[in-house]
N, C-alpha and C. Protein backbone atom coordinates (compact mmCIF):
# COMPACT_ATOMS: atom_id res chain seq x y z
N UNK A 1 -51.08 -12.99 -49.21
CA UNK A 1 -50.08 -12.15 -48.57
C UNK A 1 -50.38 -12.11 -47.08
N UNK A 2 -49.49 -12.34 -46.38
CA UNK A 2 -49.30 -12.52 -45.00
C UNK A 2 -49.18 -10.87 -44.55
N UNK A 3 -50.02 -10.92 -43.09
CA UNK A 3 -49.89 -9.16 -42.67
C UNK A 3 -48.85 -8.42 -42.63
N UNK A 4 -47.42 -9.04 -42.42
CA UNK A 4 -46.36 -8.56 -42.13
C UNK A 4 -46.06 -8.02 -43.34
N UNK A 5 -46.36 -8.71 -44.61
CA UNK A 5 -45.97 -8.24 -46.26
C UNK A 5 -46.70 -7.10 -46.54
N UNK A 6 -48.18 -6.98 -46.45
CA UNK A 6 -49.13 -5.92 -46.09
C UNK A 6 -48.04 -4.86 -45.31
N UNK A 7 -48.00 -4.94 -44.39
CA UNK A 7 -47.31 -3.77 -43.07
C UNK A 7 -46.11 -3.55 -44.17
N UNK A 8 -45.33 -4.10 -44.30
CA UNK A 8 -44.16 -3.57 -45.29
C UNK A 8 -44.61 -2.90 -46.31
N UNK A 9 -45.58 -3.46 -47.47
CA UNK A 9 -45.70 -2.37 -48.69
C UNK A 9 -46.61 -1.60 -47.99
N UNK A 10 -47.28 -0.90 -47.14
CA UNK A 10 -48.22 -0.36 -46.89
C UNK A 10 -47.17 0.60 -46.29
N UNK A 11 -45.88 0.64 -45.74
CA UNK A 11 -45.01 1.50 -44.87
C UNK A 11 -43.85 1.97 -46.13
N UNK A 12 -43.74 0.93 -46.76
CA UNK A 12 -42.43 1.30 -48.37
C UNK A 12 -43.38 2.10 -48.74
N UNK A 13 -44.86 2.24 -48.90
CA UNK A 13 -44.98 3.16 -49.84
C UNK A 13 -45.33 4.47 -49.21
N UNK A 14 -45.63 4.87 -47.93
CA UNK A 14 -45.94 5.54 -46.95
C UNK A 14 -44.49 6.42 -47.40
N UNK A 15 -43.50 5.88 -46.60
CA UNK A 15 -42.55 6.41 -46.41
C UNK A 15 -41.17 6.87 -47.34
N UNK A 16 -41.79 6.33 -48.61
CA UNK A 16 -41.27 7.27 -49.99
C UNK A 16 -41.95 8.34 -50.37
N UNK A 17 -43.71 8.06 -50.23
CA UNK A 17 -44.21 9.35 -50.61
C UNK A 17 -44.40 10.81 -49.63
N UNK A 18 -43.59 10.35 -47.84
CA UNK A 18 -42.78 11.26 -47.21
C UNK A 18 -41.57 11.96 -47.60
N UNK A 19 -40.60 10.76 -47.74
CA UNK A 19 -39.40 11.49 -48.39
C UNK A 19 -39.58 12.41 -49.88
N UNK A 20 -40.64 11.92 -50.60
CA UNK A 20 -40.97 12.76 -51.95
C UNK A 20 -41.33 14.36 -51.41
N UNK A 21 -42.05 14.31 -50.41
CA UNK A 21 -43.00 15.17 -50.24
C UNK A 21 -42.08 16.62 -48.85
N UNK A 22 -41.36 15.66 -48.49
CA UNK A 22 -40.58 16.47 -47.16
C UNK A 22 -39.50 17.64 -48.00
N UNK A 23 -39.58 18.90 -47.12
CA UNK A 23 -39.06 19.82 -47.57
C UNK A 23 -37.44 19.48 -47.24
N UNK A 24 -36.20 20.42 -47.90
CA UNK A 24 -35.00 19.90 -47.40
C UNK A 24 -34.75 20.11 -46.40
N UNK A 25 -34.45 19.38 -45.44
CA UNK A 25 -33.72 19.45 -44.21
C UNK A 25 -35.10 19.24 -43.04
N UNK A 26 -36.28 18.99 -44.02
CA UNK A 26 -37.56 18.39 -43.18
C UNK A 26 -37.48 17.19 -42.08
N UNK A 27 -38.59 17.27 -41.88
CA UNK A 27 -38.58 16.13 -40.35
C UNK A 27 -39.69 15.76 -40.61
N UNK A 28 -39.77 14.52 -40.08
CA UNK A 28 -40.64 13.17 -39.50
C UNK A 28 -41.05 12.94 -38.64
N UNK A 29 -41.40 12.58 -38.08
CA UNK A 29 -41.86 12.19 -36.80
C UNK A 29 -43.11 11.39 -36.88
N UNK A 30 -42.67 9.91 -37.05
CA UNK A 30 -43.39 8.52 -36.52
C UNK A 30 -43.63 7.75 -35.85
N UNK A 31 -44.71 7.89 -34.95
CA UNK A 31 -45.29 6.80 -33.61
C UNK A 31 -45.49 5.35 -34.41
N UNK A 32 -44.68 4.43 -34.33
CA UNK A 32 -45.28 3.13 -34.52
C UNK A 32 -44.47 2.03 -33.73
N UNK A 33 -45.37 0.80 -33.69
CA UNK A 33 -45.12 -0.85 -33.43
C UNK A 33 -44.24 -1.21 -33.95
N UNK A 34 -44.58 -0.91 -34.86
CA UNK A 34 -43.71 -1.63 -36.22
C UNK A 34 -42.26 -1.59 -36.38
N UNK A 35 -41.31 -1.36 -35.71
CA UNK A 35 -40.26 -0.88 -35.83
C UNK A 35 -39.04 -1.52 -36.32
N UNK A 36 -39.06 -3.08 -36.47
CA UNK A 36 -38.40 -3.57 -37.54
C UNK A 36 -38.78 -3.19 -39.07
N UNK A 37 -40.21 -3.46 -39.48
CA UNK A 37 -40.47 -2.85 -40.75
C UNK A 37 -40.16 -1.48 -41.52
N UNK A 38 -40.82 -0.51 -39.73
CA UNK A 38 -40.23 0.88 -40.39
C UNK A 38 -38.38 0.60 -40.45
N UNK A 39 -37.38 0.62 -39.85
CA UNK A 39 -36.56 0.67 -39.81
C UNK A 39 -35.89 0.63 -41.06
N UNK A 40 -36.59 -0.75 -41.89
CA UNK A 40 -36.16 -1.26 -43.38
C UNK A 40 -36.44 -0.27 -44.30
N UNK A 41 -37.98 -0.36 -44.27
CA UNK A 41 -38.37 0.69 -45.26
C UNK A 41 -38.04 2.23 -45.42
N UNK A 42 -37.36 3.02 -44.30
CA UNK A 42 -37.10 3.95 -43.95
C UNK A 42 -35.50 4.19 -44.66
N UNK A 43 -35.01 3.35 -44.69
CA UNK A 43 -33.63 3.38 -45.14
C UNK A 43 -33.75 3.36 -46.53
N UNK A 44 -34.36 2.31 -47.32
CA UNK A 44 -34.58 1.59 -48.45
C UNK A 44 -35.18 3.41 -49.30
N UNK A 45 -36.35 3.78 -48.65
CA UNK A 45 -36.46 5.86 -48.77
C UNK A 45 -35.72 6.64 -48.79
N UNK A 46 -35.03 6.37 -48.46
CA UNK A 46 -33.57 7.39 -48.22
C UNK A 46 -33.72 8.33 -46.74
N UNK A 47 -34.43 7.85 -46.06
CA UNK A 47 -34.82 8.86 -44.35
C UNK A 47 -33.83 8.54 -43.86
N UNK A 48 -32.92 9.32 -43.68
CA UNK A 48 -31.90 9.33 -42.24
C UNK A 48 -32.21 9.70 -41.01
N UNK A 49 -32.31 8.82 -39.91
CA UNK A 49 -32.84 8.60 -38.53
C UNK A 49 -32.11 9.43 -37.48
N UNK A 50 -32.44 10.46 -37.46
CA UNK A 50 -32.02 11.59 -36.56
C UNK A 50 -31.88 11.18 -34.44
N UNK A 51 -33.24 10.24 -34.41
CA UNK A 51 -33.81 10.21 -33.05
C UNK A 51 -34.73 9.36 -32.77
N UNK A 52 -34.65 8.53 -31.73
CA UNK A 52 -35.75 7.10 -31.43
C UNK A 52 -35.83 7.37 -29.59
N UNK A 53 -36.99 7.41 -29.49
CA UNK A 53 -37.53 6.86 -27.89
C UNK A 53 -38.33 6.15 -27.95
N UNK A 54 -38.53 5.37 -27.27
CA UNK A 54 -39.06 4.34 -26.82
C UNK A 54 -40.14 4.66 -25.99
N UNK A 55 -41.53 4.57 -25.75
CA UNK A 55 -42.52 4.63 -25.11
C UNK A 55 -43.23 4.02 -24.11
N UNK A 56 -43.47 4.61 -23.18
CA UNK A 56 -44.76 3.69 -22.85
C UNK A 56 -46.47 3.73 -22.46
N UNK A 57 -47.13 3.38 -23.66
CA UNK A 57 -48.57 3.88 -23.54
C UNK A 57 -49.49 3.08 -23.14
N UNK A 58 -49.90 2.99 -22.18
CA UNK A 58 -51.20 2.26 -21.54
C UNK A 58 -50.80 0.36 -21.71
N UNK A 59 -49.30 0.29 -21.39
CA UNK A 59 -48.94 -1.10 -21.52
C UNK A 59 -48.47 -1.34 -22.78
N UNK A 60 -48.87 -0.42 -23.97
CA UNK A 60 -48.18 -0.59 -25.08
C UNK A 60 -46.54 0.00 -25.16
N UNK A 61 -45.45 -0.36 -25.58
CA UNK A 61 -44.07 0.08 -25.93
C UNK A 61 -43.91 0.79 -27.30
N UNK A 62 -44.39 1.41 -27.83
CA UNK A 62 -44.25 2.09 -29.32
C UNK A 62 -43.20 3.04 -29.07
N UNK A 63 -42.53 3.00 -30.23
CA UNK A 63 -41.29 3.56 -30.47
C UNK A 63 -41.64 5.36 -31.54
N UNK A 64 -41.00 6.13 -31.38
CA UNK A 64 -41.42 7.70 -31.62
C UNK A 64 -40.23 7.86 -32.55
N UNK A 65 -40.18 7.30 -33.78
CA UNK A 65 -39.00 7.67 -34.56
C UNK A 65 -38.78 9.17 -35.38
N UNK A 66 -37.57 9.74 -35.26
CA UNK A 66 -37.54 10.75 -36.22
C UNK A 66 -36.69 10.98 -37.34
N UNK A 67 -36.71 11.38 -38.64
CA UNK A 67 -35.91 11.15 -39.81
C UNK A 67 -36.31 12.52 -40.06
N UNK A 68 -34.76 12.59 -40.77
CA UNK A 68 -34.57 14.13 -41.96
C UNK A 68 -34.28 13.10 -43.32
N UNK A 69 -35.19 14.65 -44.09
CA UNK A 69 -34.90 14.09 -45.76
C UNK A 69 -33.39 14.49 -46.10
């Protein structure tokens, strides 16, 4: 398994056992790279994406996503 397949089930399963766990009308709030992967897996959870900025940390660009259950 290639890292990117890793990063996906490692974020599908992250981010179902958020949506399991988030109260109704809860929030998220995720700093990551990853933002094609989260994007997928986030939907595929049922997280509806409230809010995205874009960053910039010490040369890194990480994206600050936020989802309601």
């Amino acid at each position: 398994m290639g890292r990117d397949t890793d990063l996906q089930a490692l974020y599908a399963r992250f981010l179902k056992e958020c949506r399991r766990v988030l109260a109704p009308r809860g929030t998220l709030v995720l700093l990551t790279d990853q933002l094609g992967v989260v994007e997928e897996t986030a939907a595929k959870a049922g997280l509806n994406e409230v809010d995205r900025r874009r960053l910039s940390l010490h040369g890194a660009t990480p994206s600050l996503l936020v989802y309601r259950g």
